[in-house]
Structures are given as C-alpha cells and as structure tokens.
Protein backbone atom coordinates (compact mmCIF):
# COMPACT_ATOMS: atom_id res chain seq x y z
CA UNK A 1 83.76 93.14 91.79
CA UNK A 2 82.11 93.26 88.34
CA UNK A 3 82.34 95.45 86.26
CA UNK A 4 84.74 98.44 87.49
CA UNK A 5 86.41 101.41 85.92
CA UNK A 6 90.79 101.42 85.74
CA UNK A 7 90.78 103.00 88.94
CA UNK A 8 88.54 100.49 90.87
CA UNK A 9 90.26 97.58 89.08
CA UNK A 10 87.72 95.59 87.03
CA UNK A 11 85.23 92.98 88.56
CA UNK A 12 87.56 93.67 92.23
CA UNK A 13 87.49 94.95 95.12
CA UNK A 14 90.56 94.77 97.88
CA UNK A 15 92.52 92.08 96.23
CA UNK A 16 93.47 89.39 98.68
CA UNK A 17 96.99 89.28 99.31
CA UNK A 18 98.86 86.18 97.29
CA UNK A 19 99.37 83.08 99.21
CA UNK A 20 100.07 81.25 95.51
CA UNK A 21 103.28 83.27 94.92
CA UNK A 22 105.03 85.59 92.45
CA UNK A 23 105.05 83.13 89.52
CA UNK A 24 101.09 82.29 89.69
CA UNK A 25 100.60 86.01 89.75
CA UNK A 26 102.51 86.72 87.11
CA UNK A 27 101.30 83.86 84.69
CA UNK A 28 99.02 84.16 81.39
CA UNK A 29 97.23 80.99 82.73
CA UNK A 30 93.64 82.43 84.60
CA UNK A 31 94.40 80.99 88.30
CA UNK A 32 92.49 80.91 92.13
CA UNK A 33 92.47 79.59 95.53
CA UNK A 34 89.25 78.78 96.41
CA UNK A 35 87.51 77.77 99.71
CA UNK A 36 84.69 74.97 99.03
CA UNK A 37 82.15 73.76 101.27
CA UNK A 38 78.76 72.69 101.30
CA UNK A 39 76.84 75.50 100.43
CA UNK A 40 79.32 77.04 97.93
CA UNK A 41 82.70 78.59 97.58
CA UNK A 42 84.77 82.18 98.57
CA UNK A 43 87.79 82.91 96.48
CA UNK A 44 90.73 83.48 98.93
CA UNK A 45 93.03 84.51 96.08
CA UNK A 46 92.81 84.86 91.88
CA UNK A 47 95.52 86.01 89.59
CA UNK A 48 95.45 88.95 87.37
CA UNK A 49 94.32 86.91 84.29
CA UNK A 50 91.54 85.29 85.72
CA UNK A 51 90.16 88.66 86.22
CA UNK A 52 90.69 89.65 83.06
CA UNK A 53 89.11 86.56 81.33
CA UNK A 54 85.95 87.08 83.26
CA UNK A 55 86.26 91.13 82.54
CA UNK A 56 86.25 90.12 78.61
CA UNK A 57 83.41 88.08 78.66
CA UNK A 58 81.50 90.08 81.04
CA UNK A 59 81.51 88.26 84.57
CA UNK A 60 82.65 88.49 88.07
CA UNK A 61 85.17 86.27 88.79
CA UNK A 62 82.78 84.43 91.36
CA UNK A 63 81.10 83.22 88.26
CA UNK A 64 84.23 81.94 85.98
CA UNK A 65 85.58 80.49 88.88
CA UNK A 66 82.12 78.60 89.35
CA UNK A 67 81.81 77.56 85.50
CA UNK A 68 85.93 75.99 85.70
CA UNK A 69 84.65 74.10 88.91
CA UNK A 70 81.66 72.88 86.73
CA UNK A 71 84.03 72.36 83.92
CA UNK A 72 86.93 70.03 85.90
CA UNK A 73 83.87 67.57 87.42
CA UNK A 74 83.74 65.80 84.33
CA UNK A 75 87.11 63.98 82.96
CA UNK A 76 87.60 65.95 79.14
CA UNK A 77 85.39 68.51 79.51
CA UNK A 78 86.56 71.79 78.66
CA UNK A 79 85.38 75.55 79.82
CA UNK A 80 83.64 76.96 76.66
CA UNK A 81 84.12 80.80 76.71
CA UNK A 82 82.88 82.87 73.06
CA UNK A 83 84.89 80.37 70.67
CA UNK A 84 87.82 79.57 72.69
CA UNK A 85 88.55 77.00 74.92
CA UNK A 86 90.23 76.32 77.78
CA UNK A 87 91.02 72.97 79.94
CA UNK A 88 90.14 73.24 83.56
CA UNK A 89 92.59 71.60 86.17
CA UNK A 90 92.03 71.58 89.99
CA UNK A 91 93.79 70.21 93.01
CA UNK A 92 93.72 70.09 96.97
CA UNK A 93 95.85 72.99 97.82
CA UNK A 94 95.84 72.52 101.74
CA UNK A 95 94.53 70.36 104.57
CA UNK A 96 90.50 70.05 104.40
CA UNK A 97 89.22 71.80 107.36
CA UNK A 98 85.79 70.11 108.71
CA UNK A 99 83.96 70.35 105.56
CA UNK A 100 85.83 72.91 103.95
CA UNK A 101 88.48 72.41 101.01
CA UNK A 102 90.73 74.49 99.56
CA UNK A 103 91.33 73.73 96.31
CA UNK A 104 93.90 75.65 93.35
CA UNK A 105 92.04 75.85 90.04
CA UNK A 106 93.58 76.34 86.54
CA UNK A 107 93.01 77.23 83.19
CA UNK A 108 95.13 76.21 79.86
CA UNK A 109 93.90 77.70 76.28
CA UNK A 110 93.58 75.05 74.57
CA UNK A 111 91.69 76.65 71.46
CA UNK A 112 92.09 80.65 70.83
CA UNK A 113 88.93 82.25 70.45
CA UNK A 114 88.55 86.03 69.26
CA UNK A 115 90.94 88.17 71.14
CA UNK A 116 88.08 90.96 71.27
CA UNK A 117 86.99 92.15 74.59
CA UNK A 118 83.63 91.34 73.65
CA UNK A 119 82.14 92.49 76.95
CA UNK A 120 83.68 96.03 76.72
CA UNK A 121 82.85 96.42 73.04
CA UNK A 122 78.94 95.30 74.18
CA UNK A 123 77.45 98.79 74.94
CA UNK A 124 74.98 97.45 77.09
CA UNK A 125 76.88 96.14 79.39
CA UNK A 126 79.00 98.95 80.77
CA UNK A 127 77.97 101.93 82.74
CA UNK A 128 79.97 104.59 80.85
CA UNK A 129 79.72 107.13 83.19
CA UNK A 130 81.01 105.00 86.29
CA UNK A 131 82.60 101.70 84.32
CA UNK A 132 80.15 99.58 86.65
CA UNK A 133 77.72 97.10 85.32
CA UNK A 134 74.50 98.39 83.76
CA UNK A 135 70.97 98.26 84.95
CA UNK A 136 70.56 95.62 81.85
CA UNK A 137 73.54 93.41 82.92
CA UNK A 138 71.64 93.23 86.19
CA UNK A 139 68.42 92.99 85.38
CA UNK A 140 69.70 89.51 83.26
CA UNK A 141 72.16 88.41 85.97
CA UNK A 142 69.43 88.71 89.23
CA UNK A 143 67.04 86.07 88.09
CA UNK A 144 70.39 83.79 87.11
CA UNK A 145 71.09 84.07 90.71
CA UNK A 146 68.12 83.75 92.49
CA UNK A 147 67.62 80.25 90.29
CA UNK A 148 70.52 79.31 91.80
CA UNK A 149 69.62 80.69 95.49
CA UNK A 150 69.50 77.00 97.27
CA UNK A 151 72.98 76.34 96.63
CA UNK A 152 74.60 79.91 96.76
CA UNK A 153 72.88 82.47 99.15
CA UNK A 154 73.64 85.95 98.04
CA UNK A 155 72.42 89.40 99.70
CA UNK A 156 71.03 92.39 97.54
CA UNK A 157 72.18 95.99 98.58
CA UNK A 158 70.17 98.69 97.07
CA UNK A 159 72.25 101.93 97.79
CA UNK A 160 70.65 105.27 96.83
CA UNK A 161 73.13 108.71 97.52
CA UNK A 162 71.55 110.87 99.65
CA UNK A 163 70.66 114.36 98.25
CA UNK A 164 72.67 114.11 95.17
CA UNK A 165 70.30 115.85 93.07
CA UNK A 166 71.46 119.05 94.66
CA UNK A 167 75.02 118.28 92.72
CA UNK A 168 73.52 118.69 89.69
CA UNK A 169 71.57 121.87 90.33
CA UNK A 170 73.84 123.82 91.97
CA UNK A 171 77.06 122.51 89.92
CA UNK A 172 76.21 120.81 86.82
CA UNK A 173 75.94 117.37 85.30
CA UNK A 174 80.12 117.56 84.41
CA UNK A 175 80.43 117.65 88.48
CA UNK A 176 77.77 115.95 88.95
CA UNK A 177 79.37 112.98 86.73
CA UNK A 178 82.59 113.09 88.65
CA UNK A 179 81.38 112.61 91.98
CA UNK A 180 79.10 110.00 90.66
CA UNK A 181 81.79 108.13 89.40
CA UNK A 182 84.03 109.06 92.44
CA UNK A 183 81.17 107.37 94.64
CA UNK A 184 81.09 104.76 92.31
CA UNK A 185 84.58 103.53 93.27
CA UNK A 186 84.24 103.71 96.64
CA UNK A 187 81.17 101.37 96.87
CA UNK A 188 83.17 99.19 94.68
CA UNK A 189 86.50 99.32 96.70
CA UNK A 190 84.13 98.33 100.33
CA UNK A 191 83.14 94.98 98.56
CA UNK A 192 84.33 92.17 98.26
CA UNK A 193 86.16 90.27 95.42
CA UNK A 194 83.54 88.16 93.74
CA UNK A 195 80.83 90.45 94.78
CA UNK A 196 79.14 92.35 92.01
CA UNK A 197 78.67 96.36 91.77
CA UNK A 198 76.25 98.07 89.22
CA UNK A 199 74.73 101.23 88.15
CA UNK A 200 70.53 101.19 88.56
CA UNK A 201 70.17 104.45 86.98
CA UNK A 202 70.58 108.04 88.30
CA UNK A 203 72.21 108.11 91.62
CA UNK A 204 71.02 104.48 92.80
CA UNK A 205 73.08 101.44 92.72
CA UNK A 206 72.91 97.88 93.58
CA UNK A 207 75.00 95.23 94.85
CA UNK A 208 74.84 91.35 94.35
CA UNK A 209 76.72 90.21 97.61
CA UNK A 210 77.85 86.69 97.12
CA UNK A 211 77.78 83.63 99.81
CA UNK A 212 75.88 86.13 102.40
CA UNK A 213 72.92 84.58 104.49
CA UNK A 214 72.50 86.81 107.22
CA UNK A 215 71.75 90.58 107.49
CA UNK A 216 74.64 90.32 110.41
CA UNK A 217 76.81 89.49 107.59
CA UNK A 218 75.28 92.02 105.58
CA UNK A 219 75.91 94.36 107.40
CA UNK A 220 79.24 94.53 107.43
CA UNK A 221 79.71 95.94 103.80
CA UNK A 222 76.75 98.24 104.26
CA UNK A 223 79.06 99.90 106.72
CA UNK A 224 82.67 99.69 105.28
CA UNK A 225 80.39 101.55 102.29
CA UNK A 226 78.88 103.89 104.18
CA UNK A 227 81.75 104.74 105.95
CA UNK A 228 84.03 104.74 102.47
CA UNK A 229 81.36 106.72 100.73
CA UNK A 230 80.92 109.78 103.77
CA UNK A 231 84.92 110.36 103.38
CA UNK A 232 85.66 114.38 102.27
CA UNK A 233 86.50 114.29 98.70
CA UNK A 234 89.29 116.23 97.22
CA UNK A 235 87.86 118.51 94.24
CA UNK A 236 88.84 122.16 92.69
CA UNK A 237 87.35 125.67 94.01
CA UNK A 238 84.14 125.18 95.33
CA UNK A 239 84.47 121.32 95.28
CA UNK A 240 86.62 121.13 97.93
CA UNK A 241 85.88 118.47 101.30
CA UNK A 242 82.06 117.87 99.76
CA UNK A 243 81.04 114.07 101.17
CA UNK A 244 77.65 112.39 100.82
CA UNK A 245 75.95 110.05 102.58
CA UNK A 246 74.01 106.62 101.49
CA UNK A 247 70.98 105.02 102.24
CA UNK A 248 71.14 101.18 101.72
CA UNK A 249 68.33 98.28 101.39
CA UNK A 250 69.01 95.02 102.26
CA UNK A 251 67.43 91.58 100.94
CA UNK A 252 68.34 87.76 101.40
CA UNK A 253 68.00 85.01 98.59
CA UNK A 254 67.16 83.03 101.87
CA UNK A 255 64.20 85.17 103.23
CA UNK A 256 61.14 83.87 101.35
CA UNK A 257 60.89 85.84 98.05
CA UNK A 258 58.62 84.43 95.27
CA UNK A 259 60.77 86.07 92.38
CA UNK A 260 64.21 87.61 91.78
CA UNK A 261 61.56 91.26 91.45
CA UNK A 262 60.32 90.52 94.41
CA UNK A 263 63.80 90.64 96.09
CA UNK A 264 64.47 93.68 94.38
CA UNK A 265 61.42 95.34 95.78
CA UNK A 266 62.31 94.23 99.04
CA UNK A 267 65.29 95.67 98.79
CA UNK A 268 63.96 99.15 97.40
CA UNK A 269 61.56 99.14 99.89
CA UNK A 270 64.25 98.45 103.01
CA UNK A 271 66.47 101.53 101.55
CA UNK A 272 63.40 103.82 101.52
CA UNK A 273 62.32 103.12 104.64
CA UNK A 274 65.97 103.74 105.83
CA UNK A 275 66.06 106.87 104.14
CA UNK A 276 62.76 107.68 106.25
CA UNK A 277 64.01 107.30 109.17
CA UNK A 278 67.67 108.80 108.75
C-alpha cells in the first residue's frame, strides 16, 4: 500500500507472512518473492527494506519491484533510484507452475545516493492529515498506469464516507481529522500489498488495485473495506462506538476507457450511483 501513516505501515497492507526466512527479513538488502506470469506479477512476500526504498522515493512496492525486474533483463544494468544505485539480481525460487514463475529478486547498493527521504520531505506527495498519497501523487501516477493497462490490468475504487460531513458540524474539524485518518487506515489495512491508497480530497478516496481484471475480483476488497470501515470505533465521551459507512465506485483498465479521466469518471460515477441506491 502506498503511501501510509506509522500505524498503517507505509506503502502495506496485511504483510504476507515470510516464506524467505528470518535472515532475508532482517537484511539491509531491499528483497521479494514474486509470482510472474504472462500478464504481470503479485508479490507473495517483500522484506522490510524494500518497502522502505520504495517509501523514500515515493512508490508502492508493486512499482520498485517492477523497475528491478526491468533492471535484471539486461546483463550490467543497474536500478537508478535519485543518485544512487543499486544492482538487481533475480533467480527461480521454486518449481514454475504452468506459466507461472516464482522468482526471488535482490538489490545491492552499489553507489550511495542522498540518504534523504526525498519522498517524505516532498510536500506534495503526502496527505498530512491521513499519511496516504495525495490527490497530486495520483493524479501523476493514473495516466502512468493506464499507459501501461495492456500488460498490467488494475481496478480503480473510488470510496466516498457516507455522511461524514455531519462529523464536522456537530464535533469539529480536530474530530473530524481523527476519524478521517482512523478511516484512512482501515481502507489501507483491507488492501492489498502492492495496491495503492490515496487521499482525493475531503472525505473521498481512491484506490489503484493492482493485477485486478474483473469486478468479481474487485469486489472482494470493496467488501473487506466496507466491512473494516463499518467497525465501532473506540473514541472519548461522546465519541464512543461511532462507525460509518462507504460508498465505493468501481472501474477496469480493461473495460474500454479512452483516457486514464475517463476511468476516473467512471469510477465517480459507479460510487454515486451506489450511493443512490443505498
């Protein structure tokens, strides 16, 4: 998950449990177990410093993990990331199933590059109310991935919180601000690693779900996030077992859309018509 506060653990969701062991957990060196077919990849498994490298230079890990794969194609190449660099090794980590590898991918520093978190100290790239990715990450990141829609199919959630206005009247923007941000997790905990969380503005968030081709498979998260999101939450006074709901749009890379705004539309348009009809 991109882009998340301490508490949601940045650019993750659930983190897979470790089939690499406790030394490639452990180790400085940015590591994952990937799943490679056809039509793209799903990481199984990545170590804490591979989440941290992409935190740092502001991607999800689905998208470091794709530029080492890039990088380790061609013999010498190395993975060029602000001015440091880093040689990319990968191997078969288990038998290939149909068309399906697995593969282990590494990185080794090579050249050390400015230890600055350079996406953290970039203003407009962090939500600073719910440590999710901004409406201006997005807005540059959806067109990248729509370009790329032939190879990777990837669903857009457009999740609005039902009624949350009345949090602000009633109890003020400093309440308002912590369930926002409390809400904020919980979409971000219901995804899944190398899918991609940010704040649209106000109440409304978005979702970049990665590898999905089917509103079936869609599906699935809108639930687990509905479901997370409608959960009592634990406040002071007043604040005490106050839930929300969510109303959530769905689009597909796959389902005919001229531009990367036309998906978002579509997917603005599916949560209003949700919210309609709830």
């Amino acid at each position: 998950m991109a882009f998340l506060n301490e508490g949601a653990a940045a650019h993750n969701a659930r983190k897979p449990a470790n089939p690499a062991g406790q030394a490639a957990e452990l180790s400085a060196a940015p590591m994952a177990l990937v799943d490679r077919g056809p039509t793209g990849f799903e990481i199984d498994w990545l170590n804490p410093a591979l989440a941290e490298l992409a935190k740092s230079n502001c991607l999800s890990n689905a998208a470091l993990v794709e530029r080492m794969l890039t990088a380790a194609q061609k013999p010498g190449q190395r993975l060029r990331l602000d001015d440091a660099e880093w040689r990319v090794g990968v191997r078969r980590a288990g038998e290939r199933r149909g068309e399906v590898e697995r593969l282990f991918v590494e990185a080794f520093l090579v050249v050390a590059g400015d230890p600055i978190d350079t996406c953290r100290a970039s203003l407009d790239a962090v939500d600073p109310t719910t440590g999710l990715a901004t409406r201006a990450w997005f807005d540059a990141e959806l067109p990248h991935r729509f370009d790329r829609r032939g190879n990777r199919p990837f669903a857009l959630l457009f999740i609005d919180a039902d009624d949350f206005k009345s949090v602000n009247d009633t109890l003020g923007h400093v309440a308002g601000d912590r369930y926002l941000r409390i809400i904020a997790d919980r979409i971000a905990d219901s995804v899944r690693d190398g899918d991609t969380v940010a704040r649209f503005g106000g109440d409304e968030f978005v979702v970049l779900l990665d590898s999905i081709a089917t509103r079936e498979a869609a599906a699935v998260t809108v639930e687990r996030i509905g479901h997370a999101v409608a959960q009592p939450i634990d406040g002071e006074g007043d604040n005490d077992g106050r839930s929300f709901g969510v109303s959530v749009g769905v689009a597909l890379s796959n389902e005919g859309h001229a531009t990367a705004e036309a998906m978002l539309t579509a997917a603005d348009r599916d949560m209003y018509s949700r919210k309609g009809a709830s």
